[in-house]
PDB file of N, CA and C in Angstrom:
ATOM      1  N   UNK A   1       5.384 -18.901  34.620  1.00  0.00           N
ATOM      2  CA  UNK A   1       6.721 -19.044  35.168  1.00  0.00           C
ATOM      3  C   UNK A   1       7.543 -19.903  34.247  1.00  0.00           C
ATOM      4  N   UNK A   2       8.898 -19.745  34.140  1.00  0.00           N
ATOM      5  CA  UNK A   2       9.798 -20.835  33.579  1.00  0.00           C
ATOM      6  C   UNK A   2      10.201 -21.513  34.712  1.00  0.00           C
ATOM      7  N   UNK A   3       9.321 -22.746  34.865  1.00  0.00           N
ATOM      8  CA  UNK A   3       9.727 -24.000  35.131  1.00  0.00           C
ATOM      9  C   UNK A   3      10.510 -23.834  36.303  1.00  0.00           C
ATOM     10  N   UNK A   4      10.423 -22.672  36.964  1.00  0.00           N
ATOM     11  CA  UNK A   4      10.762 -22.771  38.124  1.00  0.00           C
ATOM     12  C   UNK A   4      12.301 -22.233  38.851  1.00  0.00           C
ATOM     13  N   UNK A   5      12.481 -21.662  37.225  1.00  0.00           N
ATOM     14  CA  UNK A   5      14.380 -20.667  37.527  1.00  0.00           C
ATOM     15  C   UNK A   5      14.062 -19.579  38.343  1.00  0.00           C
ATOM     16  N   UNK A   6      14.953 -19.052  38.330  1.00  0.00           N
ATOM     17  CA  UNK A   6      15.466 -18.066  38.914  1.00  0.00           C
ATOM     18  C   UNK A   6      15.182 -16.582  38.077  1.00  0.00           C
ATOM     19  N   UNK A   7      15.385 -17.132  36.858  1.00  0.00           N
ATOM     20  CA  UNK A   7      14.813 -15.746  35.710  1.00  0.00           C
ATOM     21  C   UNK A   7      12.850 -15.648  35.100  1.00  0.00           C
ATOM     22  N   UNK A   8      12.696 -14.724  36.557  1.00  0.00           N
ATOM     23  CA  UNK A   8      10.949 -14.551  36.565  1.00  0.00           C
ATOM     24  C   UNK A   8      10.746 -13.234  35.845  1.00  0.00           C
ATOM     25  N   UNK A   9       9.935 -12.758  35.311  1.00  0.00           N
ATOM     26  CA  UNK A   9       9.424 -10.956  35.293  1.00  0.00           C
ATOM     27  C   UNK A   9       8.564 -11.076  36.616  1.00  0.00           C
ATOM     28  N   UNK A  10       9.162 -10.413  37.773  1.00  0.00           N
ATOM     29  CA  UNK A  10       8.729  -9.824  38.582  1.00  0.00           C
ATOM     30  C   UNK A  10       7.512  -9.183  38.439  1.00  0.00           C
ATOM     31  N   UNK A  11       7.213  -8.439  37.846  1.00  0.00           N
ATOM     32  CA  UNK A  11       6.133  -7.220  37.278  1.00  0.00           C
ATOM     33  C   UNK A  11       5.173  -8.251  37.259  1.00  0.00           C
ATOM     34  N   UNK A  12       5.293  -9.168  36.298  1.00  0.00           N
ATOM     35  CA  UNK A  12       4.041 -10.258  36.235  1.00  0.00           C
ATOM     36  C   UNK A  12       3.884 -10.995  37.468  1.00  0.00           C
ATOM     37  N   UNK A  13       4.975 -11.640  38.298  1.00  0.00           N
ATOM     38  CA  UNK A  13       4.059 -12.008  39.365  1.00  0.00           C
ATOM     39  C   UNK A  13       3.518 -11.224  40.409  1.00  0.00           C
ATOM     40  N   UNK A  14       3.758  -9.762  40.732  1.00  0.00           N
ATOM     41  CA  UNK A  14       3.586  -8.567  41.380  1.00  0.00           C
ATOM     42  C   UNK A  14       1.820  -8.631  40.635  1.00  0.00           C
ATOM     43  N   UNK A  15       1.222  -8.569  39.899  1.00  0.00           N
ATOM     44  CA  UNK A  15       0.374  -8.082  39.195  1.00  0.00           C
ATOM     45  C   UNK A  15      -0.251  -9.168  39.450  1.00  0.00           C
ATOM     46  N   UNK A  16      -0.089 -10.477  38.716  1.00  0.00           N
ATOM     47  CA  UNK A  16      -1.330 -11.663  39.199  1.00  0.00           C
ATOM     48  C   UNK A  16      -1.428 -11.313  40.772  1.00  0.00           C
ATOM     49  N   UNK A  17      -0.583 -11.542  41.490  1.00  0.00           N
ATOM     50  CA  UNK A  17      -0.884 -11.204  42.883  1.00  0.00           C
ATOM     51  C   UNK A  17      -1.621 -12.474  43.460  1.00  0.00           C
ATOM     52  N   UNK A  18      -0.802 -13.865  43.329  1.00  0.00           N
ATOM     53  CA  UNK A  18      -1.415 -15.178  43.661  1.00  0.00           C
ATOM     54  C   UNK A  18      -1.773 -15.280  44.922  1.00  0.00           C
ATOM     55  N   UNK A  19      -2.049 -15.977  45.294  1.00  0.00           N
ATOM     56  CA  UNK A  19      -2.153 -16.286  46.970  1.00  0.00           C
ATOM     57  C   UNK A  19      -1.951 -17.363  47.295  1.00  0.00           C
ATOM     58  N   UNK A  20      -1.242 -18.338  46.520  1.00  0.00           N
ATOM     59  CA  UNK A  20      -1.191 -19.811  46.430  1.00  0.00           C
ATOM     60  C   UNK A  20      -0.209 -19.857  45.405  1.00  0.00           C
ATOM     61  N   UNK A  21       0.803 -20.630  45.505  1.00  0.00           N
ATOM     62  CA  UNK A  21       1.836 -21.147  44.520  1.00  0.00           C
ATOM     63  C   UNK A  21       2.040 -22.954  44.707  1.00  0.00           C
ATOM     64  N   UNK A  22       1.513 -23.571  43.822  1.00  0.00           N
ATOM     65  CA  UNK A  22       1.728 -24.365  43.903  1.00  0.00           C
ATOM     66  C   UNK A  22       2.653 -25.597  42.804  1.00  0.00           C
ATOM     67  N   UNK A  23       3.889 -26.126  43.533  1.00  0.00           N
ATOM     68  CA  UNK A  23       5.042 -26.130  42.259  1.00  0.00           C
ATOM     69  C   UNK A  23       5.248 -27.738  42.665  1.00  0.00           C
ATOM     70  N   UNK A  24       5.229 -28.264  41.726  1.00  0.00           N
ATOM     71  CA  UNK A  24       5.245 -29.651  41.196  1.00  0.00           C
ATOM     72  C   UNK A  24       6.977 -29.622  41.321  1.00  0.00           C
ATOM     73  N   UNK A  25       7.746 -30.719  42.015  1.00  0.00           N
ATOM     74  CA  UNK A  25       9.329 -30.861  41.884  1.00  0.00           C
ATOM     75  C   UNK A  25       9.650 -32.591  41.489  1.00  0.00           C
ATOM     76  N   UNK A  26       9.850 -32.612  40.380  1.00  0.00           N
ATOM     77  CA  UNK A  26      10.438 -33.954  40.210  1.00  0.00           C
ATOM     78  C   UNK A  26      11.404 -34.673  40.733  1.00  0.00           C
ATOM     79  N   UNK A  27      11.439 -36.070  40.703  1.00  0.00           N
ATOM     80  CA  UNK A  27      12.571 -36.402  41.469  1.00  0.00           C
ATOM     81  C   UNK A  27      13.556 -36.192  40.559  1.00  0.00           C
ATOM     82  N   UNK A  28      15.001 -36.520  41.351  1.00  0.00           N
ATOM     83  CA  UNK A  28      16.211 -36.411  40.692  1.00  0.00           C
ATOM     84  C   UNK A  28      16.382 -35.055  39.819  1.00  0.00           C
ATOM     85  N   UNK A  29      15.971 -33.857  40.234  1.00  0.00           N
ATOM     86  CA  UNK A  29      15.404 -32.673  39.668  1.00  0.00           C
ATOM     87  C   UNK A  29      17.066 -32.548  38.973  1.00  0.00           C
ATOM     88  N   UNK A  30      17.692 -32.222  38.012  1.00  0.00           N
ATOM     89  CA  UNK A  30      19.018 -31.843  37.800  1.00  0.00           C
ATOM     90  C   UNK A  30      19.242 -30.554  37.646  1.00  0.00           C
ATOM     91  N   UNK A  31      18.134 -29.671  37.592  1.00  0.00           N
ATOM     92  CA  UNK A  31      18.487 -28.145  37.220  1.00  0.00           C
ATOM     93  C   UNK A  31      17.938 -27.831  38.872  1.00  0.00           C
ATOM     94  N   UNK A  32      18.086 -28.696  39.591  1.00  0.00           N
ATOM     95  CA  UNK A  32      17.748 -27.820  41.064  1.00  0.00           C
ATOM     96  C   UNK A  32      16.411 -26.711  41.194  1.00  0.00           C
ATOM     97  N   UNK A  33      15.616 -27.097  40.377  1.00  0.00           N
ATOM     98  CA  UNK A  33      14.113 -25.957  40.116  1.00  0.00           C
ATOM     99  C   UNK A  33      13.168 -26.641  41.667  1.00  0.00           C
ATOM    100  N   UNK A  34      12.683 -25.966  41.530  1.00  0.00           N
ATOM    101  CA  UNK A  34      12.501 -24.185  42.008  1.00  0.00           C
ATOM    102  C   UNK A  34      13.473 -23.581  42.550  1.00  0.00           C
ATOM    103  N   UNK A  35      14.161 -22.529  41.822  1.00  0.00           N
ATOM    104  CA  UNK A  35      15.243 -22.159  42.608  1.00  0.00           C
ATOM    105  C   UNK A  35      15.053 -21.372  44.119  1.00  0.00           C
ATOM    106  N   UNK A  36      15.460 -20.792  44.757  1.00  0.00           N
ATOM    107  CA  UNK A  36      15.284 -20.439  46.132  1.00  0.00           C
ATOM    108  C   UNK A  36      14.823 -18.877  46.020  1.00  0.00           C
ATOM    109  N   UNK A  37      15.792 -18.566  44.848  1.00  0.00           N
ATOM    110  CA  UNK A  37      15.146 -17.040  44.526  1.00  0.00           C
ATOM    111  C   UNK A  37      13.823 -17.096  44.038  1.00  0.00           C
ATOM    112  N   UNK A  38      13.450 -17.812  43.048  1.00  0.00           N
ATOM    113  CA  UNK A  38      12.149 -18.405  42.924  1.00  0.00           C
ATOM    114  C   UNK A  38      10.590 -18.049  44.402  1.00  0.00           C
ATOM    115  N   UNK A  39      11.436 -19.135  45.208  1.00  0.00           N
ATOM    116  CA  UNK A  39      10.655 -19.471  46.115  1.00  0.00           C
ATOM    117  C   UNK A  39      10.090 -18.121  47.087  1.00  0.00           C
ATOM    118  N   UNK A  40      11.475 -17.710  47.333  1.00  0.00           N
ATOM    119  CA  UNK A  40      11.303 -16.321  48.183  1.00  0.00           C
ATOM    120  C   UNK A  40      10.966 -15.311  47.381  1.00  0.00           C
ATOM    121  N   UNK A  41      10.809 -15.067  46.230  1.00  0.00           N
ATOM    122  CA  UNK A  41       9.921 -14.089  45.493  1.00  0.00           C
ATOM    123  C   UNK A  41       8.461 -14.043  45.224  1.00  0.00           C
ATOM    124  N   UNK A  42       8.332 -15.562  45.361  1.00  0.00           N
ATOM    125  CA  UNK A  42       6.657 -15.754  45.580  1.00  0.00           C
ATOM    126  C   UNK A  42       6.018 -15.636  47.201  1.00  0.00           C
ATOM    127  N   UNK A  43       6.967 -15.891  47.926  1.00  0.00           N
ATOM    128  CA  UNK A  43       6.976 -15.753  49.427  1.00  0.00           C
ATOM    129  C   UNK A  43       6.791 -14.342  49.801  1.00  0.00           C
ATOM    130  N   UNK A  44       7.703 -13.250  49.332  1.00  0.00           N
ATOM    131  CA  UNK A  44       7.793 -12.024  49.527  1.00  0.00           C
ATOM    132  C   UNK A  44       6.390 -11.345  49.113  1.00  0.00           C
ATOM    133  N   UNK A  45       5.477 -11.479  47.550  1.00  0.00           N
ATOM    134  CA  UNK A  45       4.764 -11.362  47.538  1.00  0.00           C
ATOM    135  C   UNK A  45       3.323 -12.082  47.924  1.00  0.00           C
ATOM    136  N   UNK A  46       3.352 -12.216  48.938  1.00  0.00           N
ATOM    137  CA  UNK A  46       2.325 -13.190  49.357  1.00  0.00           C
ATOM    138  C   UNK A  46       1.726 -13.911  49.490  1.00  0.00           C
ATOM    139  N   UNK A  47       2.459 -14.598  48.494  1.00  0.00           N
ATOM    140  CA  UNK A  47       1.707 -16.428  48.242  1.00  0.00           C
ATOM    141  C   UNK A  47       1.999 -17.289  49.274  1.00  0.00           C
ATOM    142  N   UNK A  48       1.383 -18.224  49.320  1.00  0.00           N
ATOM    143  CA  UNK A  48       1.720 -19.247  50.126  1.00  0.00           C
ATOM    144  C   UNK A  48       2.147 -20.237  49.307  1.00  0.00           C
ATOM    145  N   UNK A  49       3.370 -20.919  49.508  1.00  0.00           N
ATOM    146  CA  UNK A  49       4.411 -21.972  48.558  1.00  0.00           C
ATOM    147  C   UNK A  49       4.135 -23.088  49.416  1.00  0.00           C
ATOM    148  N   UNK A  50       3.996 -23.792  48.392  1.00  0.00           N
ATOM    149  CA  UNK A  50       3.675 -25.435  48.635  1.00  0.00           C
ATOM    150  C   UNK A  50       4.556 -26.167  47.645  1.00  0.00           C
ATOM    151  N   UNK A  51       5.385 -27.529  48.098  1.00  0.00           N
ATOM    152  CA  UNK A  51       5.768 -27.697  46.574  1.00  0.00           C
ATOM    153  C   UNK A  51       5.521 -29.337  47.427  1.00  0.00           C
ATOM    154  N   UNK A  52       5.847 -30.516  45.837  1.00  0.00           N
ATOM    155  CA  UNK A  52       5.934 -31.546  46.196  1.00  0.00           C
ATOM    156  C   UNK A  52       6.645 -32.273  47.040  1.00  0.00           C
ATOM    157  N   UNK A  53       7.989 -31.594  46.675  1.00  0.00           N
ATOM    158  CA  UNK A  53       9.224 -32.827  47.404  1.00  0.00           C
ATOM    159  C   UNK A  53       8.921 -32.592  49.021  1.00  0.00           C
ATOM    160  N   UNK A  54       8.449 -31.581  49.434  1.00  0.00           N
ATOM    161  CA  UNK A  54       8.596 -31.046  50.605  1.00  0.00           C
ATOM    162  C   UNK A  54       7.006 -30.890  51.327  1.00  0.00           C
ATOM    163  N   UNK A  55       5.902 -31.288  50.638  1.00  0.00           N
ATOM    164  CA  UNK A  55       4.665 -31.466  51.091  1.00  0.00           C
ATOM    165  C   UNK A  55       4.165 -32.415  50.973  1.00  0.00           C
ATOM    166  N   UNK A  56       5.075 -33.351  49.677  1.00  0.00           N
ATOM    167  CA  UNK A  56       3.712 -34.445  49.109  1.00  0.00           C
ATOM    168  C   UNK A  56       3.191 -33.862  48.409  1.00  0.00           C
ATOM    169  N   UNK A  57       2.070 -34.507  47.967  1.00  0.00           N
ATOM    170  CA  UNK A  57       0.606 -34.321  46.683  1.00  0.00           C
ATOM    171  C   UNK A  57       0.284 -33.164  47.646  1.00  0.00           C
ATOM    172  N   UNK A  58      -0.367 -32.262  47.105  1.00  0.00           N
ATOM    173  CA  UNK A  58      -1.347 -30.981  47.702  1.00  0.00           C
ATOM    174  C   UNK A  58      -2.467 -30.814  46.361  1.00  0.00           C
ATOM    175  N   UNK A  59      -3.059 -30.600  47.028  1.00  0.00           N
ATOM    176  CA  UNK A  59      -3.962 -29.951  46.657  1.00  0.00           C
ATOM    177  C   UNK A  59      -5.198 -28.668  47.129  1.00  0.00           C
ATOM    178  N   UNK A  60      -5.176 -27.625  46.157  1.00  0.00           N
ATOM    179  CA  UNK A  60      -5.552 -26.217  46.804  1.00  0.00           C
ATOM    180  C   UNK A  60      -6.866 -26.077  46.770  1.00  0.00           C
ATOM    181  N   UNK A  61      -7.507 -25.858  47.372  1.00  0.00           N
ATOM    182  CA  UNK A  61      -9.200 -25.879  47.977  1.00  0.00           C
ATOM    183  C   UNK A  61     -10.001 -24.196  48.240  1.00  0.00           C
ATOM    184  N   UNK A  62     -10.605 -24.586  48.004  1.00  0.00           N
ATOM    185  CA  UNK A  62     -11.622 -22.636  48.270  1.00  0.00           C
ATOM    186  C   UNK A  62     -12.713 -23.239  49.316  1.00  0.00           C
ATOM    187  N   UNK A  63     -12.352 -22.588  50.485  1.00  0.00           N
ATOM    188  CA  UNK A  63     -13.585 -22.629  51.506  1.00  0.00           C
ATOM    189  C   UNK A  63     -13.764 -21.367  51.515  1.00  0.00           C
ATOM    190  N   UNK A  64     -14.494 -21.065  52.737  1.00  0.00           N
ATOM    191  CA  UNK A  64     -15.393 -20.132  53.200  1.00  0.00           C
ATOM    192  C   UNK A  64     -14.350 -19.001  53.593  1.00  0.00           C
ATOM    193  N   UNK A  65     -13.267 -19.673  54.381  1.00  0.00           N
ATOM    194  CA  UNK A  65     -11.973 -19.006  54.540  1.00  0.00           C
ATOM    195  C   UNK A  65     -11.255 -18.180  53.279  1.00  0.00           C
ATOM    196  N   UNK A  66     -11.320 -18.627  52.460  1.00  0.00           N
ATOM    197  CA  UNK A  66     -10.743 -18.833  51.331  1.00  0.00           C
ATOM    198  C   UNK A  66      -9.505 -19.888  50.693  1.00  0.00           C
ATOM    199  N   UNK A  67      -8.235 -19.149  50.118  1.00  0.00           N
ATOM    200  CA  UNK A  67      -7.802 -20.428  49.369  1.00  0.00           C
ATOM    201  C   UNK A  67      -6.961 -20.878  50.246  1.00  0.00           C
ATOM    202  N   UNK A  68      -6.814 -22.412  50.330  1.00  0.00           N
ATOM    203  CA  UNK A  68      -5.622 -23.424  51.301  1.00  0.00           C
ATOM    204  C   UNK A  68      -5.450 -24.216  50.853  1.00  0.00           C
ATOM    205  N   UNK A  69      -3.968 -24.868  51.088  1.00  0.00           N
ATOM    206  CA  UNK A  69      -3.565 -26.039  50.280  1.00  0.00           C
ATOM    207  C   UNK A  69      -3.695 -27.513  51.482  1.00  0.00           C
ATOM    208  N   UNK A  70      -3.874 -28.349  51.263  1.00  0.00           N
ATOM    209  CA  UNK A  70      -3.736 -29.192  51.865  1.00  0.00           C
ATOM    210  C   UNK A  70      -3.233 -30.339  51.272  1.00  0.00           C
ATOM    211  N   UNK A  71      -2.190 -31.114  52.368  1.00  0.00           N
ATOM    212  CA  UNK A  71      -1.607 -32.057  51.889  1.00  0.00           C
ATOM    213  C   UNK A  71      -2.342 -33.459  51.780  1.00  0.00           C
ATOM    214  N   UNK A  72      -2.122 -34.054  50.915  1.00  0.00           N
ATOM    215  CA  UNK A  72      -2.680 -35.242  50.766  1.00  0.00           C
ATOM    216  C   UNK A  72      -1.448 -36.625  50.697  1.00  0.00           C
ATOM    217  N   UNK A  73      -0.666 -36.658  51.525  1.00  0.00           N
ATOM    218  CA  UNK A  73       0.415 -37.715  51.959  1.00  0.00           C
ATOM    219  C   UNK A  73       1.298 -38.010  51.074  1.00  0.00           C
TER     220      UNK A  73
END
């Protein structure tokens, strides 16, 4: 991904086919990343979006279930 714009190749994230997105957001972000189109394009294809400003630390885990993110405060 670039860093979280708005300008993705679709095709490539269609194809990895993640199930987990997990996006690091700095403070005082000035380019506003992850953009929203961003977000809902990984959403649309089935990932589950986690990001910092809005979860905290996460971290993504493989159980038995399979993959989940959990927050860590």
């Amino acid at each position: 991904m670039r860093y979280g714009s708005r300008y993705q190749d679709q095709d490539f994230l269609r194809a990895v086919g993640g199930q987990v997105a997990a996006i690091s957001v700095g403070d005082d972000n000035p380019y506003g990343h992850p953009s929203s189109e961003l977000v809902g394009l990984l959403q649309d294809f089935g990932a589950l979006v986690a990001r910092t400003d809005t979860d905290g630390t996460v971290a993504v885990v493989h159980g038995s279930d399979g993959l989940r993110v959990v927050s860590l405060g």
